[in-house]
N, C-alpha and C. Protein backbone atom coordinates (compact mmCIF):
# COMPACT_ATOMS: atom_id res chain seq x y z
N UNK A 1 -31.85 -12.64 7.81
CA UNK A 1 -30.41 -12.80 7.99
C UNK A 1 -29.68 -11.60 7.39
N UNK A 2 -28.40 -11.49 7.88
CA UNK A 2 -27.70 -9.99 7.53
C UNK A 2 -26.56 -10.75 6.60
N UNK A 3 -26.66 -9.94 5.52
CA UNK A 3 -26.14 -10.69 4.77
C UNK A 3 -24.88 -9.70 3.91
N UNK A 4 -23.79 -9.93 3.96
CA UNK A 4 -23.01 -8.84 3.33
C UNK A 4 -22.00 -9.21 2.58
N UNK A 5 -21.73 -8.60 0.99
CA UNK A 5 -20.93 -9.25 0.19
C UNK A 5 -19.36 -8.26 0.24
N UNK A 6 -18.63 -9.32 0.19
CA UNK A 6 -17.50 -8.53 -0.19
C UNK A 6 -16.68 -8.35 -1.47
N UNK A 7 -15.60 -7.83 -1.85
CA UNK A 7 -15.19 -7.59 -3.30
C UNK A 7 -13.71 -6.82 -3.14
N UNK A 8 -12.33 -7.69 -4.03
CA UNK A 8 -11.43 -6.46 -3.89
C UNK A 8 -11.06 -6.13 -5.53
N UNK A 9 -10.10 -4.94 -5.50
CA UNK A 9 -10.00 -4.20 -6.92
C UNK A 9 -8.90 -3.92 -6.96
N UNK A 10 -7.88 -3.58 -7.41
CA UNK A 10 -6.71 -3.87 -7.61
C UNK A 10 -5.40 -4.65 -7.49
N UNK A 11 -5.92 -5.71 -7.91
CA UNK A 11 -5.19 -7.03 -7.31
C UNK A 11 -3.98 -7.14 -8.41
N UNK A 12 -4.46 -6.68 -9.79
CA UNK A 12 -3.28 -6.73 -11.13
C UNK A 12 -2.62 -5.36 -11.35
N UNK A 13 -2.90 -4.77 -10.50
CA UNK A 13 -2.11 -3.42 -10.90
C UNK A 13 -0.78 -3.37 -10.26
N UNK A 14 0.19 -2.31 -10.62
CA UNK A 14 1.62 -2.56 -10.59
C UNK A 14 1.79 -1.34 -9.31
N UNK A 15 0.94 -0.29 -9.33
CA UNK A 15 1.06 0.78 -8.29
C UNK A 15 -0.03 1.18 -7.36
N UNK A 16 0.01 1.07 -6.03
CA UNK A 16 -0.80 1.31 -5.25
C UNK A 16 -1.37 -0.25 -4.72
N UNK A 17 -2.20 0.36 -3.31
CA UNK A 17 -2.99 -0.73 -2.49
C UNK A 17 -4.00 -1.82 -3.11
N UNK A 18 -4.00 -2.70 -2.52
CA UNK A 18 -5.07 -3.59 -2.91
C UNK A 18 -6.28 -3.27 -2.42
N UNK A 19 -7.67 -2.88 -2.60
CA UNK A 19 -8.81 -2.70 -2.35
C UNK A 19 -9.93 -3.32 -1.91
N UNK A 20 -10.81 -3.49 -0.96
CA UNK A 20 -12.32 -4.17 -0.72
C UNK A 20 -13.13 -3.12 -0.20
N UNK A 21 -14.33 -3.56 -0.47
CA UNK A 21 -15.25 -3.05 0.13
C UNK A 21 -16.08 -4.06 0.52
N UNK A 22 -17.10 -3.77 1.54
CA UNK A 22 -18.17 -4.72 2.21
C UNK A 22 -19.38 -3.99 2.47
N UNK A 23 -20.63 -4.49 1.66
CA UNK A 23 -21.62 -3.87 1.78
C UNK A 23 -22.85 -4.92 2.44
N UNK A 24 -23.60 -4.29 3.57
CA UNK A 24 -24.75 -4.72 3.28
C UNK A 24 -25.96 -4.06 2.76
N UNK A 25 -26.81 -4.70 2.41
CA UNK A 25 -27.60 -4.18 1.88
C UNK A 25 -29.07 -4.31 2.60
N UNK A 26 -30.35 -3.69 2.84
CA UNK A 26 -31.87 -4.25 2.84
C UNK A 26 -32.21 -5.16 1.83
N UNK A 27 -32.83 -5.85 2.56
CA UNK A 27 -33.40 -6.74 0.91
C UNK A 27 -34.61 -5.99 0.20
N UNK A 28 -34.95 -5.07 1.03
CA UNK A 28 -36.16 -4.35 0.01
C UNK A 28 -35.64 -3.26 -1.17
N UNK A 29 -34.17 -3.46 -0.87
CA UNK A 29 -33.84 -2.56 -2.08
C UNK A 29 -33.03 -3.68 -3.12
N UNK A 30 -32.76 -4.33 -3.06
CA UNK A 30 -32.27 -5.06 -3.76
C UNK A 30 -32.76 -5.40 -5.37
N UNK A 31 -33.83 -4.80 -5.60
CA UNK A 31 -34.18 -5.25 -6.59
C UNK A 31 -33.92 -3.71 -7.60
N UNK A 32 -33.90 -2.94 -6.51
CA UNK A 32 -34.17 -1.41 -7.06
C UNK A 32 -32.45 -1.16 -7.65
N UNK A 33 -31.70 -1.59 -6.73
CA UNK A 33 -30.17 -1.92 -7.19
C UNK A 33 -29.97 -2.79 -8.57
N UNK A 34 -30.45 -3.81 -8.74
CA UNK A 34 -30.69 -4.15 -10.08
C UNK A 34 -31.16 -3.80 -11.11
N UNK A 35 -32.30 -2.87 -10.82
CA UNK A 35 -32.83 -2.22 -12.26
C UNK A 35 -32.14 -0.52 -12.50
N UNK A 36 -31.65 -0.44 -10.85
CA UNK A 36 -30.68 1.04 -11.43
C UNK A 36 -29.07 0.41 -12.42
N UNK A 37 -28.71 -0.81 -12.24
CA UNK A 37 -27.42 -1.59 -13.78
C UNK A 37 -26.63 -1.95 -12.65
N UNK A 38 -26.86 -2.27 -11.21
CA UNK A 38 -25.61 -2.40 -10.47
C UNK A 38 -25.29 -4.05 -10.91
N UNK A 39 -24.14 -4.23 -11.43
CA UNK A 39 -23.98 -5.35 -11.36
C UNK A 39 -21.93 -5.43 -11.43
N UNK A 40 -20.95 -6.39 -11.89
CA UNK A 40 -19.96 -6.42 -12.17
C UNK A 40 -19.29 -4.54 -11.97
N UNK A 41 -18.41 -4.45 -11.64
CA UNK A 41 -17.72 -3.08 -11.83
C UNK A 41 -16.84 -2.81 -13.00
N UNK A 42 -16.75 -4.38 -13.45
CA UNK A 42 -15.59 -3.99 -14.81
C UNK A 42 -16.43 -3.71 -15.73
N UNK A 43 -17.69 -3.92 -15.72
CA UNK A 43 -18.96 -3.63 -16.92
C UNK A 43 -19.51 -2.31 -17.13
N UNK A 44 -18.99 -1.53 -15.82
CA UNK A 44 -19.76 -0.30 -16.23
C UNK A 44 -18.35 0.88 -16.35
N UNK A 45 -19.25 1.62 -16.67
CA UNK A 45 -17.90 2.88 -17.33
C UNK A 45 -17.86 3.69 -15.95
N UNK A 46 -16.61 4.75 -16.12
CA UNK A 46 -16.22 5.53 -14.62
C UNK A 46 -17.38 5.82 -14.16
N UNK A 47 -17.86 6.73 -15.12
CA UNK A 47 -19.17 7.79 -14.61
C UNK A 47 -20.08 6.95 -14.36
N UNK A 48 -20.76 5.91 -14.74
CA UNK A 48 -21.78 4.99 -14.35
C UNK A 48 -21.49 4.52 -12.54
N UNK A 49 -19.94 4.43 -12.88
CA UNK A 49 -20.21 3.22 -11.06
C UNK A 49 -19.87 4.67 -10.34
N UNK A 50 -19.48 5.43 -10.86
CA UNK A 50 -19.39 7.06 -9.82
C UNK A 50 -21.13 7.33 -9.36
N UNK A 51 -22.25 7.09 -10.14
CA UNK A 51 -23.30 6.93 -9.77
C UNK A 51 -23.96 6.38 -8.93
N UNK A 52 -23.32 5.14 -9.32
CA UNK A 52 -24.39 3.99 -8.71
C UNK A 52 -23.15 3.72 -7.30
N UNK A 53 -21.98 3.97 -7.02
CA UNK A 53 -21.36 4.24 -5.96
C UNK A 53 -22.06 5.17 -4.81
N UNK A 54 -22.55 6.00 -5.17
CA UNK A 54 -23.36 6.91 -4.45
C UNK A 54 -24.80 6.17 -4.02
N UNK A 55 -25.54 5.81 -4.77
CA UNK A 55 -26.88 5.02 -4.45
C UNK A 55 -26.40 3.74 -3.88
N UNK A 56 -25.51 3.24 -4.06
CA UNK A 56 -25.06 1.91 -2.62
C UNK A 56 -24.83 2.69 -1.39
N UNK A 57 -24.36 3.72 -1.52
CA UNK A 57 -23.75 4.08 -0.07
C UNK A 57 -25.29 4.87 0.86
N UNK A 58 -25.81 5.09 -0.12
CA UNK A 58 -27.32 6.00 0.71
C UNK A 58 -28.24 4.85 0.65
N UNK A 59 -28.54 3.95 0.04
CA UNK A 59 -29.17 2.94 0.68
C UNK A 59 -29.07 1.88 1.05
N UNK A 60 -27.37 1.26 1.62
CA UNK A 60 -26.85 0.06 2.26
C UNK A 60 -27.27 0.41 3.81
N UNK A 61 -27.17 -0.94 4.35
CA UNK A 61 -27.35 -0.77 6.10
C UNK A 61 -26.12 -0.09 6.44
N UNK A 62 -24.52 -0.63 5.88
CA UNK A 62 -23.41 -0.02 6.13
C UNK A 62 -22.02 -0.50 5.25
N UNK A 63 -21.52 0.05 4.58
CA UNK A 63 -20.12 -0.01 3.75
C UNK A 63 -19.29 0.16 3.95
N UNK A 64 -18.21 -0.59 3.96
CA UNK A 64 -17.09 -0.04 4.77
C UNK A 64 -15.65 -0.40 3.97
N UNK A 65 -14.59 -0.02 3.69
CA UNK A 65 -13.27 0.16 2.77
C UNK A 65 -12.34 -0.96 3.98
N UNK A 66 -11.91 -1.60 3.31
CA UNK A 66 -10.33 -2.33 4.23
C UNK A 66 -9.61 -1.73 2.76
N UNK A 67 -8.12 -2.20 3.07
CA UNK A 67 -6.99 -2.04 2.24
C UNK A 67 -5.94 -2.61 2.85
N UNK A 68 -5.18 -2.75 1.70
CA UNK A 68 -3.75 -3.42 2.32
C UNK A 68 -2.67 -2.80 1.43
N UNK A 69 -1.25 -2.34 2.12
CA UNK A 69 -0.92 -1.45 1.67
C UNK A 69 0.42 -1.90 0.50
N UNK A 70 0.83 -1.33 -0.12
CA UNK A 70 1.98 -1.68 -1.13
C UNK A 70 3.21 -3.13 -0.69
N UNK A 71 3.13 -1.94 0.85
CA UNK A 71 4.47 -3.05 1.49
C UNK A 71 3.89 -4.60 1.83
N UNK A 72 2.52 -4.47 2.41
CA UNK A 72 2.14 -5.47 2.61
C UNK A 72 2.02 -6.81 1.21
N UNK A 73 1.60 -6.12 0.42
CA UNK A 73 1.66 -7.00 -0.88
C UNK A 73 2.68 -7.50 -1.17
N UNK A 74 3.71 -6.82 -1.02
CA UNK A 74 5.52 -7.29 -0.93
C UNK A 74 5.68 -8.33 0.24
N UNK A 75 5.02 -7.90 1.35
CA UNK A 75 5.76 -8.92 1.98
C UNK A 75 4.27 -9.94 1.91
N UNK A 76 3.51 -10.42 1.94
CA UNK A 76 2.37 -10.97 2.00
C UNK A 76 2.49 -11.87 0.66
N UNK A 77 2.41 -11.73 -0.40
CA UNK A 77 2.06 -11.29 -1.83
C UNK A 77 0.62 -11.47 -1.88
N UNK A 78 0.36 -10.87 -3.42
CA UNK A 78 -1.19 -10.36 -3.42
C UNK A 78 -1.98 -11.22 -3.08
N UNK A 79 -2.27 -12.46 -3.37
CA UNK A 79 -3.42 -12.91 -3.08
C UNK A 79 -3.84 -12.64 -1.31
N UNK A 80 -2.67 -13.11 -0.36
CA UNK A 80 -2.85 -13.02 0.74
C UNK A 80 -3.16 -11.52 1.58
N UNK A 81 -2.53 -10.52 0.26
CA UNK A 81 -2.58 -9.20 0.87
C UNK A 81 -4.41 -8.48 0.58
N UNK A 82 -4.98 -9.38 -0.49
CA UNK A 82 -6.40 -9.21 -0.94
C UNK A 82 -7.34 -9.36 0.14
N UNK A 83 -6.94 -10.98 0.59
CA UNK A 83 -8.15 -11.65 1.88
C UNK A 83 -7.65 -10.49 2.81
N UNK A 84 -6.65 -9.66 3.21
CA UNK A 84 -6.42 -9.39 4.00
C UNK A 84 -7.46 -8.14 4.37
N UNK A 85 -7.35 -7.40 2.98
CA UNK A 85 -8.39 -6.17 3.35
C UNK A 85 -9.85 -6.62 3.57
N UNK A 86 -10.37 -7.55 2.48
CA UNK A 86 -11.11 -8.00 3.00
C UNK A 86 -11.43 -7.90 4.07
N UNK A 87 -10.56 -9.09 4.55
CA UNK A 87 -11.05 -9.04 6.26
C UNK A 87 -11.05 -7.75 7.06
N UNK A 88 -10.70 -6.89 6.38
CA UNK A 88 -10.78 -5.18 7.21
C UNK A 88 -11.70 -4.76 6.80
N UNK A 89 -12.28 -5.29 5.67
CA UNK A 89 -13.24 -4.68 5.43
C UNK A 89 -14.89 -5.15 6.23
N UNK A 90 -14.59 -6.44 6.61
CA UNK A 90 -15.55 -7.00 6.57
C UNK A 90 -15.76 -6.55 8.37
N UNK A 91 -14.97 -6.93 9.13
CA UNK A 91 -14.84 -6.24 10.58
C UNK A 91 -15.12 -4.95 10.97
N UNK A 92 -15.44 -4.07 9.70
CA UNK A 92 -15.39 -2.49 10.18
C UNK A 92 -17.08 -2.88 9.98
N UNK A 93 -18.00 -3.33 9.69
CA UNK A 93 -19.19 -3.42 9.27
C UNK A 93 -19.92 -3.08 10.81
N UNK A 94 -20.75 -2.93 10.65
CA UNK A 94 -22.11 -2.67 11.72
C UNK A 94 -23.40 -3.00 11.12
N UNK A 95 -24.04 -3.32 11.50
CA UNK A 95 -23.74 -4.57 12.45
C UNK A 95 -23.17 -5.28 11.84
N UNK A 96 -22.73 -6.31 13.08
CA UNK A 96 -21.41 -7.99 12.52
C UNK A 96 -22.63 -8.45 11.79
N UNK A 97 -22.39 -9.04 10.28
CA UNK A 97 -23.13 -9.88 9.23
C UNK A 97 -23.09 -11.30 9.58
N UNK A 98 -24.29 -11.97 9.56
CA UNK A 98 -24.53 -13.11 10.05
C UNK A 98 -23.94 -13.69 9.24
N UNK A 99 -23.96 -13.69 7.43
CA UNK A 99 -23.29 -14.47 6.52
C UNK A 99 -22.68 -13.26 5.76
N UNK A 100 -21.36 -13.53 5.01
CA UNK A 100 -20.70 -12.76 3.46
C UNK A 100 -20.17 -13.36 2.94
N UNK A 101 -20.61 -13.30 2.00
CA UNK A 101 -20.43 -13.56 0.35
C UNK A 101 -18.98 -13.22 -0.27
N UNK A 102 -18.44 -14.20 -0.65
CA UNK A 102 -17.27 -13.48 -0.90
C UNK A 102 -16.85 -13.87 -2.36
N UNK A 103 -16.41 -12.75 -2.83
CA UNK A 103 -16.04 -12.55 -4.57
C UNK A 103 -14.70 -14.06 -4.56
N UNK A 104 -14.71 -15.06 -5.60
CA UNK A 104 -13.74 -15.81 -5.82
C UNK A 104 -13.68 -17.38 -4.73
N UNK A 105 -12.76 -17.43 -5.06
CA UNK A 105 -12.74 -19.37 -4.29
C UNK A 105 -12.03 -19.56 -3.35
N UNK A 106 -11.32 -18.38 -2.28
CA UNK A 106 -10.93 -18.05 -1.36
C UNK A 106 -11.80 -17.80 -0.31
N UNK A 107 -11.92 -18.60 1.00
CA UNK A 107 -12.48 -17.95 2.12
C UNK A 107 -11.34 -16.78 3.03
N UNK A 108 -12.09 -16.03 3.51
CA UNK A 108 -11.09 -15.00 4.41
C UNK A 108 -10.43 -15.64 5.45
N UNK A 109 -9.19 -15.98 5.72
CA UNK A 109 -8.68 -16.50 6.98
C UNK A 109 -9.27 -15.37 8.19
N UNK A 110 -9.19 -16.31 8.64
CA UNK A 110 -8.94 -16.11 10.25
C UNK A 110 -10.87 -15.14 10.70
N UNK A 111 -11.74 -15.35 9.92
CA UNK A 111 -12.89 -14.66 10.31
C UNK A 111 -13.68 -15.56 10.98
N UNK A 112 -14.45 -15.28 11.85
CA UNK A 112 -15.00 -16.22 12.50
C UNK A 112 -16.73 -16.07 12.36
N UNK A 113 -16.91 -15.33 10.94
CA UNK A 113 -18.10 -15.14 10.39
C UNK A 113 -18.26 -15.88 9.58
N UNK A 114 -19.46 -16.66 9.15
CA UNK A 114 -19.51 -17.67 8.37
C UNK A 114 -19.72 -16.96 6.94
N UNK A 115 -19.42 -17.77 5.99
CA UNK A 115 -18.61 -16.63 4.60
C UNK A 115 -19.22 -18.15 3.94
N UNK A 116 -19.10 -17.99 2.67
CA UNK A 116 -19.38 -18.78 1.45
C UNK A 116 -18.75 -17.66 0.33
N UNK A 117 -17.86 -18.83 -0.57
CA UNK A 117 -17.04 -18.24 -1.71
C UNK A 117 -18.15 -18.28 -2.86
N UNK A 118 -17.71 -17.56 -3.81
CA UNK A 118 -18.82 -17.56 -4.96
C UNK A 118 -17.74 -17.26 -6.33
N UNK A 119 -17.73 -18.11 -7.52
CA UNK A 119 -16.64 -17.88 -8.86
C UNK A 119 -17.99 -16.98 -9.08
N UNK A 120 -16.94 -15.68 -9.54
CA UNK A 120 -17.46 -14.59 -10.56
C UNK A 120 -18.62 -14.24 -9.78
N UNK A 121 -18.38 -13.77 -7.98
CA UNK A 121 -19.42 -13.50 -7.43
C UNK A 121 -19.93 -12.26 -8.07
N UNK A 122 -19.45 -10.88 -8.42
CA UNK A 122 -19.69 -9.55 -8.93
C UNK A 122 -20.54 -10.05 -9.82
N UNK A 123 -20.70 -10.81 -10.78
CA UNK A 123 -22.07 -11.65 -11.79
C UNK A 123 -23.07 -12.00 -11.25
N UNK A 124 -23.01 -12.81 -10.06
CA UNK A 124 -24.02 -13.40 -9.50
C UNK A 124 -24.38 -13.08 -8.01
N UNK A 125 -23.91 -11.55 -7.43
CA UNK A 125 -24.22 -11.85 -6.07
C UNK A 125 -24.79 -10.14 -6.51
N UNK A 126 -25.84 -9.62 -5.85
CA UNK A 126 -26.13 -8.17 -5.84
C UNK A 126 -25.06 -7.47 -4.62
N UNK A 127 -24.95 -8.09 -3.47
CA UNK A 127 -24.37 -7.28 -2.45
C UNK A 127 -22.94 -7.19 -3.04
N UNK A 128 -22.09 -8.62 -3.72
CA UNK A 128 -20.93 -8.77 -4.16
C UNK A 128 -20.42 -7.23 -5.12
N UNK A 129 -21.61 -7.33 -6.66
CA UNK A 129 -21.71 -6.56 -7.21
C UNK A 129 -21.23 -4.75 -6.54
N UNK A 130 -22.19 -4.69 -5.67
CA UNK A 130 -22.13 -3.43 -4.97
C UNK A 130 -21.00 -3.22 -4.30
N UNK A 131 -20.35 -4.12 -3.53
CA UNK A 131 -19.54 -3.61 -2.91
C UNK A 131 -17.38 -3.72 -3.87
N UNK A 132 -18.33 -4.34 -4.95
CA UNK A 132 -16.84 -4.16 -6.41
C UNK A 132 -16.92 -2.90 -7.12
N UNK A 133 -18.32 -2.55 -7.26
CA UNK A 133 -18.13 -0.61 -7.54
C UNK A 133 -17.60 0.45 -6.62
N UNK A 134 -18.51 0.28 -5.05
CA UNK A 134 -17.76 0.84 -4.30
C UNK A 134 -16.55 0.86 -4.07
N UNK A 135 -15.77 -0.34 -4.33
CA UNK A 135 -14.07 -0.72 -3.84
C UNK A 135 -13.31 0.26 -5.05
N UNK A 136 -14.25 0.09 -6.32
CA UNK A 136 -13.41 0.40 -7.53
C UNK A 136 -13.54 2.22 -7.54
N UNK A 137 -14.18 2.94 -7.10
CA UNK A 137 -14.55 4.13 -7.38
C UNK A 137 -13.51 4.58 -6.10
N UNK A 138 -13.71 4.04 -5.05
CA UNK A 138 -12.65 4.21 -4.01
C UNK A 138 -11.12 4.23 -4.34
N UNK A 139 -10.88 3.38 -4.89
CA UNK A 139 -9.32 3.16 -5.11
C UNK A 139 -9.04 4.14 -6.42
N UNK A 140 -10.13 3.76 -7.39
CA UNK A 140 -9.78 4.84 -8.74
C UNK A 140 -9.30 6.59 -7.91
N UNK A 141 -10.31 6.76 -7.54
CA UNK A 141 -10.40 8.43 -6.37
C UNK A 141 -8.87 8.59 -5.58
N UNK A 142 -8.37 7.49 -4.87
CA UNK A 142 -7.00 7.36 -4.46
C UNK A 142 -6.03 7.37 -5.41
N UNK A 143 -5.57 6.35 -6.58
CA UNK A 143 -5.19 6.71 -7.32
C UNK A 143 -4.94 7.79 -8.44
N UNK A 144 -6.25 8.82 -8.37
CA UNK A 144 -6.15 10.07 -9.25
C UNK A 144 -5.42 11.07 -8.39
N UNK A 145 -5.66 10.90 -6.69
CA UNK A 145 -4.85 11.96 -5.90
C UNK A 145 -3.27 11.75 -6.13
N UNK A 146 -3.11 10.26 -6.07
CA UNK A 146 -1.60 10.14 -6.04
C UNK A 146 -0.98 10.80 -7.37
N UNK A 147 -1.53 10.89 -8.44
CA UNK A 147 -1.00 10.50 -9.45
C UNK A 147 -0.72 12.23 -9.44
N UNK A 148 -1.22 13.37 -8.46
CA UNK A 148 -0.37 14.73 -8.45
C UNK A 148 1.01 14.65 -8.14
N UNK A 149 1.15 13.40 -7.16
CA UNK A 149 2.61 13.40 -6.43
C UNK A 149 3.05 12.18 -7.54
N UNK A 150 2.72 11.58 -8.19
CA UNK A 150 3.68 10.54 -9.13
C UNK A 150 3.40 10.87 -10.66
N UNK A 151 3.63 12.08 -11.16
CA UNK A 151 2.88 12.19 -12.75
C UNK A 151 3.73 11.54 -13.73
N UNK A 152 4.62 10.83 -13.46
CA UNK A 152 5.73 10.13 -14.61
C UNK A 152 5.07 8.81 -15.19
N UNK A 153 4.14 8.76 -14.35
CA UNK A 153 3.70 7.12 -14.57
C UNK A 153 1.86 7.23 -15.45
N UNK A 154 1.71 8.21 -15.58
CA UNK A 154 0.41 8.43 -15.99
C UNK A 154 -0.79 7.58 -15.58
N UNK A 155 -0.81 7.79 -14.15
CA UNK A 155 -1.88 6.99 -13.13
C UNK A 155 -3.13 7.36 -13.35
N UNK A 156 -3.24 8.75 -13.70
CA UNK A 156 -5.04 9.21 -14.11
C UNK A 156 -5.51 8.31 -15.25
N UNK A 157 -4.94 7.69 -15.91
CA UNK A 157 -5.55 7.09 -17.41
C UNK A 157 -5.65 5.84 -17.22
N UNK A 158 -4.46 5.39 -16.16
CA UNK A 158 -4.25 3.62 -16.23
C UNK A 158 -4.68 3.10 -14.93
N UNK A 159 -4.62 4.13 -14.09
CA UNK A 159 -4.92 4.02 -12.45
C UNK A 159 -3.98 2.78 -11.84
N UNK A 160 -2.89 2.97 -12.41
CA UNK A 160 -1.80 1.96 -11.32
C UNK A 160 -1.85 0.52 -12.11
N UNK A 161 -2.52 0.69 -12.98
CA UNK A 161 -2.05 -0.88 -14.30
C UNK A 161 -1.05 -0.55 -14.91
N UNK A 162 -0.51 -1.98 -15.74
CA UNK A 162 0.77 -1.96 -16.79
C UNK A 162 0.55 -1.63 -18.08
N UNK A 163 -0.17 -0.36 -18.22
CA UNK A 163 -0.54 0.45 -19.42
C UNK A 163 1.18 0.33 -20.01
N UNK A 164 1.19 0.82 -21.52
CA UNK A 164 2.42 1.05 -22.33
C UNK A 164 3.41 1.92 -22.14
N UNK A 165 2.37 2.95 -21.04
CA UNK A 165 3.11 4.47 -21.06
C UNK A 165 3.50 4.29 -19.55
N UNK A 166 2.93 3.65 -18.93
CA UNK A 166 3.48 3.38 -17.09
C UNK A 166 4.55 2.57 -17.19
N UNK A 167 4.36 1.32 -18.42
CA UNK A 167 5.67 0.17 -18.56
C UNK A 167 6.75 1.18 -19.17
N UNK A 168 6.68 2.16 -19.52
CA UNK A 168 7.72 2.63 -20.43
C UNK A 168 8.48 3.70 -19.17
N UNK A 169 7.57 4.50 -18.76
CA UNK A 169 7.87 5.41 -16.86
C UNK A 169 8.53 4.68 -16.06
N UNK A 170 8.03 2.79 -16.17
CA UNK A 170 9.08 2.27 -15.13
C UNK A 170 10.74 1.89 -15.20
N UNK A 171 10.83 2.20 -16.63
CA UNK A 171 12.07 1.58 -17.19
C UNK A 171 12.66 3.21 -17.33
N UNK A 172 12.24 4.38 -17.62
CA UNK A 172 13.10 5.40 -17.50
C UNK A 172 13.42 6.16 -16.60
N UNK A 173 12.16 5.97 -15.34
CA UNK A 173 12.77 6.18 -13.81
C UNK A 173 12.52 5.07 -12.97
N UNK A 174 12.31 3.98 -13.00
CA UNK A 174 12.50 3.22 -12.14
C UNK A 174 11.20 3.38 -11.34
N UNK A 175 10.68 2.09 -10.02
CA UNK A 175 9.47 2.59 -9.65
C UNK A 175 9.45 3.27 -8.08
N UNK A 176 8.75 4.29 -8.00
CA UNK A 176 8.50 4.52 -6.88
C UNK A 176 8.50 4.07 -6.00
N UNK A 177 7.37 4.98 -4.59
CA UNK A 177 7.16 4.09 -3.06
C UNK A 177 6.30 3.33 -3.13
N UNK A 178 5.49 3.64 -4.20
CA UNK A 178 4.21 2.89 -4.33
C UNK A 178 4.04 2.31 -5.38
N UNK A 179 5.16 1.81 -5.69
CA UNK A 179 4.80 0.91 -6.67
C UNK A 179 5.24 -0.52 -5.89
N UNK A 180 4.68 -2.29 -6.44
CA UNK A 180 4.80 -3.17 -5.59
C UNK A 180 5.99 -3.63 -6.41
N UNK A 181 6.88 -4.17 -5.48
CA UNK A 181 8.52 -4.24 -6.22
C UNK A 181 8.20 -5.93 -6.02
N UNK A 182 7.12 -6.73 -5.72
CA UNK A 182 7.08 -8.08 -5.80
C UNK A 182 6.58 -8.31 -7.12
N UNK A 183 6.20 -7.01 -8.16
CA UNK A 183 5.68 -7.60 -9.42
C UNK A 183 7.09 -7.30 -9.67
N UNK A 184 6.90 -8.20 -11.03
CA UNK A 184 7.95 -8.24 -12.24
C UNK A 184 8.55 -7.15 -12.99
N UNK A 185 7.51 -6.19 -13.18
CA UNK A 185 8.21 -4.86 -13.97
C UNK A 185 8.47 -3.82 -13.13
N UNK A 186 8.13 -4.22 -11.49
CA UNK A 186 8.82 -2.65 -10.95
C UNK A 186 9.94 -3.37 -10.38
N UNK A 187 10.36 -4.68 -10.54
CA UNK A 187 11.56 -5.31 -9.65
C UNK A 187 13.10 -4.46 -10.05
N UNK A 188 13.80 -4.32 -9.45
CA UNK A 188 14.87 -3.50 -9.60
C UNK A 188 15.91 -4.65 -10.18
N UNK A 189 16.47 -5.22 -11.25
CA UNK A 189 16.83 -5.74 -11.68
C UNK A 189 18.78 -5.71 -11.92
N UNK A 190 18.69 -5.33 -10.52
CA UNK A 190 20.27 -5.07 -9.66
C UNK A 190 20.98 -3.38 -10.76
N UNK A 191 19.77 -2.93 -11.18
CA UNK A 191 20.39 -1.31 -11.71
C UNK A 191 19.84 -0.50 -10.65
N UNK A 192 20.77 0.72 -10.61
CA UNK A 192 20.00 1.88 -9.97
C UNK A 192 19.10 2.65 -10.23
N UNK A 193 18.43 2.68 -9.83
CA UNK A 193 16.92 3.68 -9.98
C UNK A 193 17.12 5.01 -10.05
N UNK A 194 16.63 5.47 -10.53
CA UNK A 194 16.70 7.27 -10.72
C UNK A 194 15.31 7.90 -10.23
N UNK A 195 14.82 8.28 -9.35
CA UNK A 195 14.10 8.65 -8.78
C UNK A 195 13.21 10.20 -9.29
N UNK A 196 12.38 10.51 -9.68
CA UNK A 196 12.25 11.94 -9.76
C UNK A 196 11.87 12.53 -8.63
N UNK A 197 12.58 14.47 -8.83
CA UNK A 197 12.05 15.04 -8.04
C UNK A 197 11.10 14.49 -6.92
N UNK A 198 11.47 14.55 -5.85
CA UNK A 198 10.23 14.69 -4.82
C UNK A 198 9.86 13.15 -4.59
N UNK A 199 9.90 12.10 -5.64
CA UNK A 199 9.68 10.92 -5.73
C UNK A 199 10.09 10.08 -4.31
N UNK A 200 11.22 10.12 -3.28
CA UNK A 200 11.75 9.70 -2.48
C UNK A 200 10.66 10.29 -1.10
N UNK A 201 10.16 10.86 -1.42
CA UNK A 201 9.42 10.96 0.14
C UNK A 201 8.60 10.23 0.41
């Protein structure tokens, strides 16, 4: 059976897209994925899942990125804007996966692939695992580009979380395009925003 887990990564952050990835995997490597540390993505450090990001992608059957974008989270809100990439993620696959695994207690609407939810799948699923490093090394990599065009918010360190120094960026310029104005601290709280340089495009 083809079996492929999914996983998304930025679901608590205040700037930028929500993230998934969908991996399948061989089962003859599966074990080799385990003894190289693939497991959870919040467990391993940058440079570790920058590693083992690379060894999922050279020996999965196929991996593939959905996303959902700022606005969508606004108008969606997150949870719904999460299943959503998901499900982009899971449709871009080759071949269609007979079953996926999916991170949390949410099934994907509207897929017509048979799915099973899993609590704290990234713990207990290897494909889950794999495809929460891939999502996370992906979005981290997006977030370090943006953060040339947004440097007020210090995105290289926090990558689009409510670090001290991003909560403090949102209150002295207000938030960007990409920041989600359905959370609480980039909501515009009927003041005007002050935009930096270049910030408006």
């Amino acid at each position: 059976m083809t079996v492929a887990g999914v996983d998304e990564v930025g679901r608590g952050a205040l700037f930028g897209p929500v993230v998934a990835a969908a991996a399948i995997l061989p089962d003859e490597v599966l074990s080799t994925l385990v003894a190289c540390g693939v497991k959870d993505s919040k467990r391993l450090t940058a440079k570790r899942r920058l590693v083992l990001a690379v060894k999922i992608r050279e020996v999965a059957v196929d991996c593939k990125i959905g996303v959902a974008s700022v606005r969508e989270i606004d108008r969606l809100n997150i949870l719904q804007a999460s299943l959503l990439a998901m499900r982009r993620a899971i449709l871009r696959l080759e071949p269609e996966p007979e079953l996926v695994k999916v991170d949390g207690n949410r099934p994907v609407p509207d897929l017509h692939i048979p799915q099973v939810t899993i609590v704290k799948g990234d713990s207990l699923s290897i494909q889950i695992a794999a495809a929460s490093i891939v999502a996370k090394v992906w979005r981290d990599e997006l977030i370090s580009r943006l953060a040339a065009k947004y440097p007020e918010y210090d995105l290289t360190k926090n990558k689009g979380y409510g670090s001290k120094k991003h909560l403090q960026a949102l209150l002295d310029w207000g938030p960007s395009r990409q920041h989600r104005l359905s959370f609480s601290p980039c909501k515009n709280e009927g003041q005007q925003l002050r935009l930096p340089l270049g910030f408006d495009k």
